[in-house]
PDB file of N, CA and C in Angstrom:
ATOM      1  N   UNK A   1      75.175 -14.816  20.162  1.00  0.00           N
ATOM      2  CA  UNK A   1      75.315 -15.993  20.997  1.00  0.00           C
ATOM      3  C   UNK A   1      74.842 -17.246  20.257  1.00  0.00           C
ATOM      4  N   UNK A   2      73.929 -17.303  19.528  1.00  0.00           N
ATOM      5  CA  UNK A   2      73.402 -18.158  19.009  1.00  0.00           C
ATOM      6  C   UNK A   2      73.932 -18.426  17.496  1.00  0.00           C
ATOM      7  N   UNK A   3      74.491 -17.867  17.419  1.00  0.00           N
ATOM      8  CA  UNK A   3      75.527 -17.836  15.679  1.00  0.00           C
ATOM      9  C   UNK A   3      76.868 -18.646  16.409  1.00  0.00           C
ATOM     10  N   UNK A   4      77.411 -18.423  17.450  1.00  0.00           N
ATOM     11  CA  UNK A   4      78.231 -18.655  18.041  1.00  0.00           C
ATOM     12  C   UNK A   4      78.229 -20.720  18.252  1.00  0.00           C
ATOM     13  N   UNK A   5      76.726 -21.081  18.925  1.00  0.00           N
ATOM     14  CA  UNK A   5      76.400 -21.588  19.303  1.00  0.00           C
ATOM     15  C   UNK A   5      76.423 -23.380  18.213  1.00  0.00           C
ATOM     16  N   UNK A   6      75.589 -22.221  16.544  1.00  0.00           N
ATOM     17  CA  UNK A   6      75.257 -23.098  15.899  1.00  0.00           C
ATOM     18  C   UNK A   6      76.596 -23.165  15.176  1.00  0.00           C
ATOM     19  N   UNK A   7      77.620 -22.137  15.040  1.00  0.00           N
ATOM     20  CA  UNK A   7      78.816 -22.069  14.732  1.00  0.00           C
ATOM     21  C   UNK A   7      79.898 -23.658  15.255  1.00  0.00           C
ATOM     22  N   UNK A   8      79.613 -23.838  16.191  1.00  0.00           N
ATOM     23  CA  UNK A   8      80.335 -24.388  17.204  1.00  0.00           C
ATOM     24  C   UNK A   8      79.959 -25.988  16.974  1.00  0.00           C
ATOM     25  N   UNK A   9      79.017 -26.027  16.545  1.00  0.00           N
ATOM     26  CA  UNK A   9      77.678 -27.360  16.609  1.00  0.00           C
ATOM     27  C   UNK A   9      78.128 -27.998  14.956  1.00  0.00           C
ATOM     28  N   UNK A  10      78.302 -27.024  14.538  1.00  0.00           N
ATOM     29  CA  UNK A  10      78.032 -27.298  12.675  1.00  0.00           C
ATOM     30  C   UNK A  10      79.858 -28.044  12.408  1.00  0.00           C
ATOM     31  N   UNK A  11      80.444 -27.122  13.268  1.00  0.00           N
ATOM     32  CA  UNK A  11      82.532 -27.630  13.168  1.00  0.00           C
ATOM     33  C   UNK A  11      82.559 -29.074  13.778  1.00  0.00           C
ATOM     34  N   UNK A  12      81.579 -28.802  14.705  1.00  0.00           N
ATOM     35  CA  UNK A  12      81.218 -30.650  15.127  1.00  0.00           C
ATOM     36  C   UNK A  12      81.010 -31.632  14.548  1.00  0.00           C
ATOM     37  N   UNK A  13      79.759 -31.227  13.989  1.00  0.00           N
ATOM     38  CA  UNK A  13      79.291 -32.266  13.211  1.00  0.00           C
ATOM     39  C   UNK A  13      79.659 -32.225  11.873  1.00  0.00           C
ATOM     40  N   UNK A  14      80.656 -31.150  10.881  1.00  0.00           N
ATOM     41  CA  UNK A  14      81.255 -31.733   9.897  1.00  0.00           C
ATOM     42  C   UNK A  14      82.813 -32.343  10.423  1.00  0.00           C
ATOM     43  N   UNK A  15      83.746 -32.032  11.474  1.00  0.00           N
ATOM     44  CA  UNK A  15      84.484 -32.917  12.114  1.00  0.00           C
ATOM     45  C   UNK A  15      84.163 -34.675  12.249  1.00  0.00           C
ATOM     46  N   UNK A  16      82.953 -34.922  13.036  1.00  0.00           N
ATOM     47  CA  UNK A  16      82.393 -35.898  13.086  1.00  0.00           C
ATOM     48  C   UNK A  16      82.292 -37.175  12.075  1.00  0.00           C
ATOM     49  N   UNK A  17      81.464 -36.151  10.728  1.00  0.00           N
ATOM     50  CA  UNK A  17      81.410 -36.705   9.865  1.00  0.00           C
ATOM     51  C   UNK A  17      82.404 -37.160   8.798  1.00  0.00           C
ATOM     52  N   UNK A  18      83.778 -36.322   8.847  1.00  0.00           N
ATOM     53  CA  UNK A  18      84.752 -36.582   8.381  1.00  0.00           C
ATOM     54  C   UNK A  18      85.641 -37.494   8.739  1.00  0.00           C
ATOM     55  N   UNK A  19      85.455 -37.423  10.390  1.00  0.00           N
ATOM     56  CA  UNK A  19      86.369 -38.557  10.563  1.00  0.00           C
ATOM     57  C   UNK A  19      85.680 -40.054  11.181  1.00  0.00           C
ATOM     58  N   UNK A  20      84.797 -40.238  10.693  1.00  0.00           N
ATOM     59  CA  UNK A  20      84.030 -41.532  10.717  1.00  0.00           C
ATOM     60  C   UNK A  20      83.837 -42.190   9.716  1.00  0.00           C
ATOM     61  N   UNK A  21      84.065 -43.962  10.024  1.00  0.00           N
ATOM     62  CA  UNK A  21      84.124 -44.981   8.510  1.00  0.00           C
ATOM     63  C   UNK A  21      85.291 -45.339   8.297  1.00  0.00           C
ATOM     64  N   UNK A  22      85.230 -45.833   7.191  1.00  0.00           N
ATOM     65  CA  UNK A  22      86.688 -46.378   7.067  1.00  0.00           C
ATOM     66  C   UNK A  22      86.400 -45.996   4.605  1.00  0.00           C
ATOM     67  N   UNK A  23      87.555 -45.636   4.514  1.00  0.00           N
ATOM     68  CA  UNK A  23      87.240 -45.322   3.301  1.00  0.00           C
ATOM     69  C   UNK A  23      87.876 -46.393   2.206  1.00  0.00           C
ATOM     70  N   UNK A  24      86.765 -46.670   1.197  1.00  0.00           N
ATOM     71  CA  UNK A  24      87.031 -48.099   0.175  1.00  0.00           C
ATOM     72  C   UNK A  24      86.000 -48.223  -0.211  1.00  0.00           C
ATOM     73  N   UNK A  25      86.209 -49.488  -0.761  1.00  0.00           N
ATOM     74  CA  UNK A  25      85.189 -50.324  -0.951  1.00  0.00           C
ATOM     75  C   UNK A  25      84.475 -51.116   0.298  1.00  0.00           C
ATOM     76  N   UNK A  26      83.556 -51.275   0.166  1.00  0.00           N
ATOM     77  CA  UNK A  26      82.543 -52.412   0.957  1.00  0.00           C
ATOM     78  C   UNK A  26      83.215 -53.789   0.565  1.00  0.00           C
ATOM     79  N   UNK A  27      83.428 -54.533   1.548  1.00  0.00           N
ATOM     80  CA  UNK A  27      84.139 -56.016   1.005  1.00  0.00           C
ATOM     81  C   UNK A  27      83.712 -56.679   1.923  1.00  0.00           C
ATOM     82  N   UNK A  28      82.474 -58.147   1.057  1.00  0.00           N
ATOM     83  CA  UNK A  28      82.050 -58.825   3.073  1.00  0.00           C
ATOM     84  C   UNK A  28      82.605 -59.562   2.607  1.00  0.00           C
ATOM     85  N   UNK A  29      82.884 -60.442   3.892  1.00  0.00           N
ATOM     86  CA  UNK A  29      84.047 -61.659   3.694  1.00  0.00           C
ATOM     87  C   UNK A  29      83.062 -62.498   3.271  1.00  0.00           C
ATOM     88  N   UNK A  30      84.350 -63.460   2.873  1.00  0.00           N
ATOM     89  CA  UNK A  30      84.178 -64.773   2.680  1.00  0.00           C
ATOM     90  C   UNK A  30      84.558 -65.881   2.405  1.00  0.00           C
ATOM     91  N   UNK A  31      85.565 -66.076   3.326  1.00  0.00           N
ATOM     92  CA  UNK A  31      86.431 -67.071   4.183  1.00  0.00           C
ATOM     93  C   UNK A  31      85.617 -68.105   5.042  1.00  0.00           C
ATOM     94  N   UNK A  32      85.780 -68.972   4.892  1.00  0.00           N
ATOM     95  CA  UNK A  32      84.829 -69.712   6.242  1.00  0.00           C
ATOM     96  C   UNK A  32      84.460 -69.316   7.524  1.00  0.00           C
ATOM     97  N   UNK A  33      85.561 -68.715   8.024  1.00  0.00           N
ATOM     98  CA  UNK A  33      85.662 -68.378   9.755  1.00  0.00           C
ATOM     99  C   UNK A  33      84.393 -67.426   9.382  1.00  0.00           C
ATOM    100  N   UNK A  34      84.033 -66.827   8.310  1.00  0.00           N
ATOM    101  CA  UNK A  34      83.212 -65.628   8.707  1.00  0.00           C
ATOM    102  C   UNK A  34      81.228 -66.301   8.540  1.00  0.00           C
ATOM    103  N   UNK A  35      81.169 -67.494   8.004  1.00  0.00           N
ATOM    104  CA  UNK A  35      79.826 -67.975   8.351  1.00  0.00           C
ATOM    105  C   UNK A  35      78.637 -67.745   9.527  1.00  0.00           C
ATOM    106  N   UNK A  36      79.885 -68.260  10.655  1.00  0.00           N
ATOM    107  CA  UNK A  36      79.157 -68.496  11.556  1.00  0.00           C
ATOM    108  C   UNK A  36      79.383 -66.918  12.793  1.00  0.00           C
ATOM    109  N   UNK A  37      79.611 -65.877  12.059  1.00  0.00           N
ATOM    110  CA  UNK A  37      79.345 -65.106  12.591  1.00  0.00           C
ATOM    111  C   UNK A  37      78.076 -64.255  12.918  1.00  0.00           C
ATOM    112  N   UNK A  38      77.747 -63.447  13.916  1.00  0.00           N
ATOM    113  CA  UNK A  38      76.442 -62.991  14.064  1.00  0.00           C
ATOM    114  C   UNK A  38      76.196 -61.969  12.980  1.00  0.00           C
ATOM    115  N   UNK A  39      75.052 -61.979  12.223  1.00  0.00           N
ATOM    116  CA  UNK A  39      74.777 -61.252  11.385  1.00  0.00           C
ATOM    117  C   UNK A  39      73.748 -59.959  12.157  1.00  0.00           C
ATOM    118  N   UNK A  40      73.952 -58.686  11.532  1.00  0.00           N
ATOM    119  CA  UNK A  40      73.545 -57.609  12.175  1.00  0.00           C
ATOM    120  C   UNK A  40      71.358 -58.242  12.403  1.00  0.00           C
ATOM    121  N   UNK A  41      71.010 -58.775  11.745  1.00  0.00           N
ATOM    122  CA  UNK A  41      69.182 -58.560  12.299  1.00  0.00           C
ATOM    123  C   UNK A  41      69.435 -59.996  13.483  1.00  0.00           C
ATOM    124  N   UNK A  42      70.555 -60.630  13.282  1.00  0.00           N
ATOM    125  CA  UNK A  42      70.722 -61.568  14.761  1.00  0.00           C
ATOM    126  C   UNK A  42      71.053 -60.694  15.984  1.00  0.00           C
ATOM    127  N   UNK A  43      71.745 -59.769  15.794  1.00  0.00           N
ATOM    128  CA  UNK A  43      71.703 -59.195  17.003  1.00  0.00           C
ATOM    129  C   UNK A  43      70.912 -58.603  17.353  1.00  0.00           C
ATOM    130  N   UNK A  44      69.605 -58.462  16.523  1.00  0.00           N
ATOM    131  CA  UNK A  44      68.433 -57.619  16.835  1.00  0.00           C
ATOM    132  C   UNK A  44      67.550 -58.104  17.385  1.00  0.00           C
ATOM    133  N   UNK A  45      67.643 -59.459  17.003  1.00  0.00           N
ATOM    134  CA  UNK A  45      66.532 -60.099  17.082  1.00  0.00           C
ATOM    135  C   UNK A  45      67.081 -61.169  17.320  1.00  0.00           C
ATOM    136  N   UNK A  46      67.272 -62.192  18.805  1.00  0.00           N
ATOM    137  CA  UNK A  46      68.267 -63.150  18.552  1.00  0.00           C
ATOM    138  C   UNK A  46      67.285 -64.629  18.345  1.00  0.00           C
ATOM    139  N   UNK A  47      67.764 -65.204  17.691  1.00  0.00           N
ATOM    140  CA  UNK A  47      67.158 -66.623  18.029  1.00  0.00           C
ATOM    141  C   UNK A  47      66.995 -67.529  18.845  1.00  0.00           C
ATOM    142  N   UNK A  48      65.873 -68.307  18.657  1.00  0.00           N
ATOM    143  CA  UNK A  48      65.745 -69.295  20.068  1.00  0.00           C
ATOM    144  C   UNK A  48      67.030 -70.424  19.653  1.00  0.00           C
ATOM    145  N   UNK A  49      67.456 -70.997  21.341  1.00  0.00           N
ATOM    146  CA  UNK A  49      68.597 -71.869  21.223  1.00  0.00           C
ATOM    147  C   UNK A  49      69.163 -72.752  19.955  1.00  0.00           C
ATOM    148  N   UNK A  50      67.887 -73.282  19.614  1.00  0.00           N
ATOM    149  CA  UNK A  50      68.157 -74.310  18.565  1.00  0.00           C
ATOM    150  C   UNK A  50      68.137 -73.680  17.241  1.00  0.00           C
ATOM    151  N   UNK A  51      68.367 -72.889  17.088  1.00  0.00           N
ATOM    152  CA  UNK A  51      68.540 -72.267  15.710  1.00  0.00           C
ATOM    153  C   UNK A  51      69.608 -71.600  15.456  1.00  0.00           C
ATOM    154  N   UNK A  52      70.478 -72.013  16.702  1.00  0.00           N
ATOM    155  CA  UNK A  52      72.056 -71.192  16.520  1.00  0.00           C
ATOM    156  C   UNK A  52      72.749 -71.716  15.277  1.00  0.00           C
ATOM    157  N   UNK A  53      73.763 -70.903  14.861  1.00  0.00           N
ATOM    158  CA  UNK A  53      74.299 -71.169  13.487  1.00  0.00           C
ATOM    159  C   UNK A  53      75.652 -71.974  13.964  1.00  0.00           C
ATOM    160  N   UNK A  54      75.934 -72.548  15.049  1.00  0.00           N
ATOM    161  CA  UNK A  54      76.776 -73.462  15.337  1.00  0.00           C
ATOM    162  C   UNK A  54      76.249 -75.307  15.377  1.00  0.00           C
ATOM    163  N   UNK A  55      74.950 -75.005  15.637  1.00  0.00           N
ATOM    164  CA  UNK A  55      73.978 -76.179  15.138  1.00  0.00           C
ATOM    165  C   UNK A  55      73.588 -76.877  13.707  1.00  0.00           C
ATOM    166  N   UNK A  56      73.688 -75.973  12.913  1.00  0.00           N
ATOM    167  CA  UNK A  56      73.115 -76.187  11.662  1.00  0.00           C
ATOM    168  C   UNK A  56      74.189 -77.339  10.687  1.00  0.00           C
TER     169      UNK A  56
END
């Protein structure tokens, strides 16, 4: 039951892992439009009003 179990778990999670991402290169933009986008520790941590990147 438990061979069965971890059997079942393991087709998962190499399924999972196979079909997640996108495959290439890493490419960050850098076009203008992409400045004033939210950068991932802004969404973590957002800033007070006046420090928006539409202000600056």
């Amino acid at each position: 039951m438990k061979s069965a179990i971890l059997g079942s778990l393991l087709a998962l999670a190499i399924t999972m892992v196979m079909g997640c991402g996108m495959k290439g290169e890493l490419v960050l933009p850098t076009e203008p439009e992409s400045r004033d986008r939210a950068k991932f520790p802004d969404v973590l941590i957002p800033s007070s009003p006046s420090d928006s990147p539409a202000k600056r």
